[in-house]
Protein backbone atom coordinates (compact mmCIF):
# COMPACT_ATOMS: atom_id res chain seq x y z
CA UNK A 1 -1.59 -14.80 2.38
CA UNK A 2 1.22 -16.76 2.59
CA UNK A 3 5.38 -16.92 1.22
CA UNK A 4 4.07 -18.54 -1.70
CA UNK A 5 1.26 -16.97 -2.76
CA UNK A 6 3.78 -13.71 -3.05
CA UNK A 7 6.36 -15.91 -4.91
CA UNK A 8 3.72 -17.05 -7.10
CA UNK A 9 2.76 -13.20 -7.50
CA UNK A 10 6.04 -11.98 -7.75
CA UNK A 11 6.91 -14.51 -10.74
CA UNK A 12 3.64 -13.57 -12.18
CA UNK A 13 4.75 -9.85 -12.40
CA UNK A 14 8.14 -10.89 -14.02
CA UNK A 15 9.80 -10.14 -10.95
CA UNK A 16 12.62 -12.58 -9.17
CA UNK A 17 10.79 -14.31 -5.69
CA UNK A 18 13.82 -13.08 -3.55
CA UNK A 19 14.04 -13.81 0.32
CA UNK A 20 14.18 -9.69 0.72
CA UNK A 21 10.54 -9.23 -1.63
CA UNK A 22 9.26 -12.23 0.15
CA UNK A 23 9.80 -11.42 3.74
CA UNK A 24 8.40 -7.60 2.64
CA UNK A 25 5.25 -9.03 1.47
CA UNK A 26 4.40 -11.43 4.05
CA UNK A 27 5.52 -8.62 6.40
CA UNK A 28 3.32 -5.90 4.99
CA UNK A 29 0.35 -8.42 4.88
CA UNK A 30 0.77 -9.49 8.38
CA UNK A 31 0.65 -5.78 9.84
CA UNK A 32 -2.76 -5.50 8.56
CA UNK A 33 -3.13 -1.79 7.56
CA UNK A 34 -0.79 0.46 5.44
CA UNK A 35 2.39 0.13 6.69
CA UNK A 36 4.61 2.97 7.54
CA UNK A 37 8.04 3.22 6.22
CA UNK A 38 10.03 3.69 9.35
CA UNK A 39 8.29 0.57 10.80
CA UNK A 40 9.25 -1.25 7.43
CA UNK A 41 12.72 0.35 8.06
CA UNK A 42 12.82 -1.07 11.29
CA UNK A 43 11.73 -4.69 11.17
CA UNK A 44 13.99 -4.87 7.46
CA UNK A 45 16.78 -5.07 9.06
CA UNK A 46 18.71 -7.13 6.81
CA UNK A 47 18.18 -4.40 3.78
CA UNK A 48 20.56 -1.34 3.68
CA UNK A 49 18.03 2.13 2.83
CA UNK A 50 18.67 1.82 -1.04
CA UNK A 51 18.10 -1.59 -1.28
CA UNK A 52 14.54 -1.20 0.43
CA UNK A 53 13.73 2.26 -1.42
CA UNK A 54 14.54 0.26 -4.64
CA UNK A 55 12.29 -3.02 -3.24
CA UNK A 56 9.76 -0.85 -2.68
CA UNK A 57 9.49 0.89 -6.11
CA UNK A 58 9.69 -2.06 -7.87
CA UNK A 59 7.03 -3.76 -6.29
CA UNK A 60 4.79 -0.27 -7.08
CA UNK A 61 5.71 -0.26 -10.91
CA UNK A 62 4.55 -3.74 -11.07
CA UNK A 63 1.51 -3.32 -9.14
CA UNK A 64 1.86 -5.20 -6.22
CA UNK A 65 2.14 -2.66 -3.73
CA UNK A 66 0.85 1.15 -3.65
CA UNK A 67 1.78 4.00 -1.37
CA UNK A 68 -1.51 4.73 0.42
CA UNK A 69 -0.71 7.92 2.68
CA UNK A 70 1.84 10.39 3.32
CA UNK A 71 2.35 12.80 5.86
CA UNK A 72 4.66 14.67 7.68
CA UNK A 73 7.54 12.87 6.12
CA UNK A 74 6.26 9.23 6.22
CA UNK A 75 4.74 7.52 3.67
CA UNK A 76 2.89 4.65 4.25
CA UNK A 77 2.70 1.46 2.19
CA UNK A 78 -0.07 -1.01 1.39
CA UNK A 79 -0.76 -3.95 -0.69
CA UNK A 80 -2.75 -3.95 -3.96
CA UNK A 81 -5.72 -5.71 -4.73
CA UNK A 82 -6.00 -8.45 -7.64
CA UNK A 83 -7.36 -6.00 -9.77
CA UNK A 84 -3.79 -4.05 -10.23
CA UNK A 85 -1.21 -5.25 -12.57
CA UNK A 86 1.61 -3.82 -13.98
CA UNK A 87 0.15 -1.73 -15.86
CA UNK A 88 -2.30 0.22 -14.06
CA UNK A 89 -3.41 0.63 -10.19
CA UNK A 90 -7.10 0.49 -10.03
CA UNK A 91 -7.88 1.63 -6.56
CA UNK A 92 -11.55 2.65 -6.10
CA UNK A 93 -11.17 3.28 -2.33
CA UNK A 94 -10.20 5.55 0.08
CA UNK A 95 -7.09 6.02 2.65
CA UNK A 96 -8.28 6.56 6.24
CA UNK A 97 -6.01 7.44 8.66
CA UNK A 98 -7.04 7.67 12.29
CA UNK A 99 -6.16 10.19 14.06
CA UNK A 100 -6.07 8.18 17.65
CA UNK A 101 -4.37 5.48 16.55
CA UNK A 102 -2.60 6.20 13.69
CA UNK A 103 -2.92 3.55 11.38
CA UNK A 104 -3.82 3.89 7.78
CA UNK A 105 -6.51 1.58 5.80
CA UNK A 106 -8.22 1.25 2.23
CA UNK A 107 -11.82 1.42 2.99
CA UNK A 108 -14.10 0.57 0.33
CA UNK A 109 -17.14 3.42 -0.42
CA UNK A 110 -20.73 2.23 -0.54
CA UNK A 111 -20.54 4.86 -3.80
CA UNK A 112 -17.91 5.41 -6.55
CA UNK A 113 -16.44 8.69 -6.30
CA UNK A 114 -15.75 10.45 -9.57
CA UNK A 115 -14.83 13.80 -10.11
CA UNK A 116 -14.51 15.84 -13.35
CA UNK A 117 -12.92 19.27 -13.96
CA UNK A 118 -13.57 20.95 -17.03
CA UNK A 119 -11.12 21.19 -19.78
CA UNK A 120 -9.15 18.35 -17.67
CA UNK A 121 -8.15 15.09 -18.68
CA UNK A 122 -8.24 12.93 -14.94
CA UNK A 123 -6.09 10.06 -14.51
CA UNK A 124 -5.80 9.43 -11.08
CA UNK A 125 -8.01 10.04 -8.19
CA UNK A 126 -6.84 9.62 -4.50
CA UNK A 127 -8.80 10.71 -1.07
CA UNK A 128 -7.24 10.72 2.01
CA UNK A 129 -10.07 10.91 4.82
CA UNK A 130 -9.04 11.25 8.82
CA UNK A 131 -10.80 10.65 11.76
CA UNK A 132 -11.19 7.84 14.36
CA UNK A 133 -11.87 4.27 13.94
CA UNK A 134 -14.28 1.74 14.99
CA UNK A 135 -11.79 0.01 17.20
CA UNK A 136 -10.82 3.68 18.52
CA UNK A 137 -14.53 4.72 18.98
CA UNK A 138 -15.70 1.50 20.68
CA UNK A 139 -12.83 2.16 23.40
């Protein structure tokens, strides 16, 4: 994806194309799994903390981005599918995070997970799964 597919997005979402939401985007796409925040810190540069905490939360409540791990004090980041709006995330997949190499992906399941608990009313449902990766394995 490119700088203006994420304007085009952006505008779509009501939100202002800035260079800061821009350069986030095409950032975040480029790494090619969830992102962690302290690399985000670190390549943002030009964006004080707040300004990026606030970036980031804003591009959540409109459903661009979604916050696909945490751990240990470090959450990490990843970009939404077309089916999320600003309204609802609809993420039928899970977060793996490999333990070798440390990166974090959405992985789609060959089955849809559901899950009920009696005398519950279930909004959300999020598995994080760890292990090693293909790329990790093969090596």
């Amino acid at each position: 994806m490119d700088a203006q597919y994420f304007k085009d997005l952006l505008h779509s979402r009501k939100l202002k194309a800035t260079g800061h939401r821009i350069n986030l985007l095409v950032l975040m796409d480029q790494y090619k799994s969830a992102m962690p925040y302290s690399s985000i810190q670190e390549a943002m540069t030009s964006m004080d903390r707040v300004t990026l905490y606030r970036t980031l939360e804003s591009l959540k409540e409109k459903g661009i981005i979604h916050k696909a791990f945490q751990e240990n004090n470090e959450s990490y980041y990843a970009i939404c599918g077309a089916e999320c709006d600003t309204h609802d995330h609809h993420h039928d997949h899970i977060h793996f995070k490999c333990t070798s190499c440390e990166t974090v992906t959405c992985q789609t399941t060959t089955q849809k997970v559901q899950v009920t608990l009696p005398g519950n009313e279930i909004h959300k449902v999020s598995i994080h799964v760890e292990g090693v990766c293909q790329t990790c394995v093969a090596n």
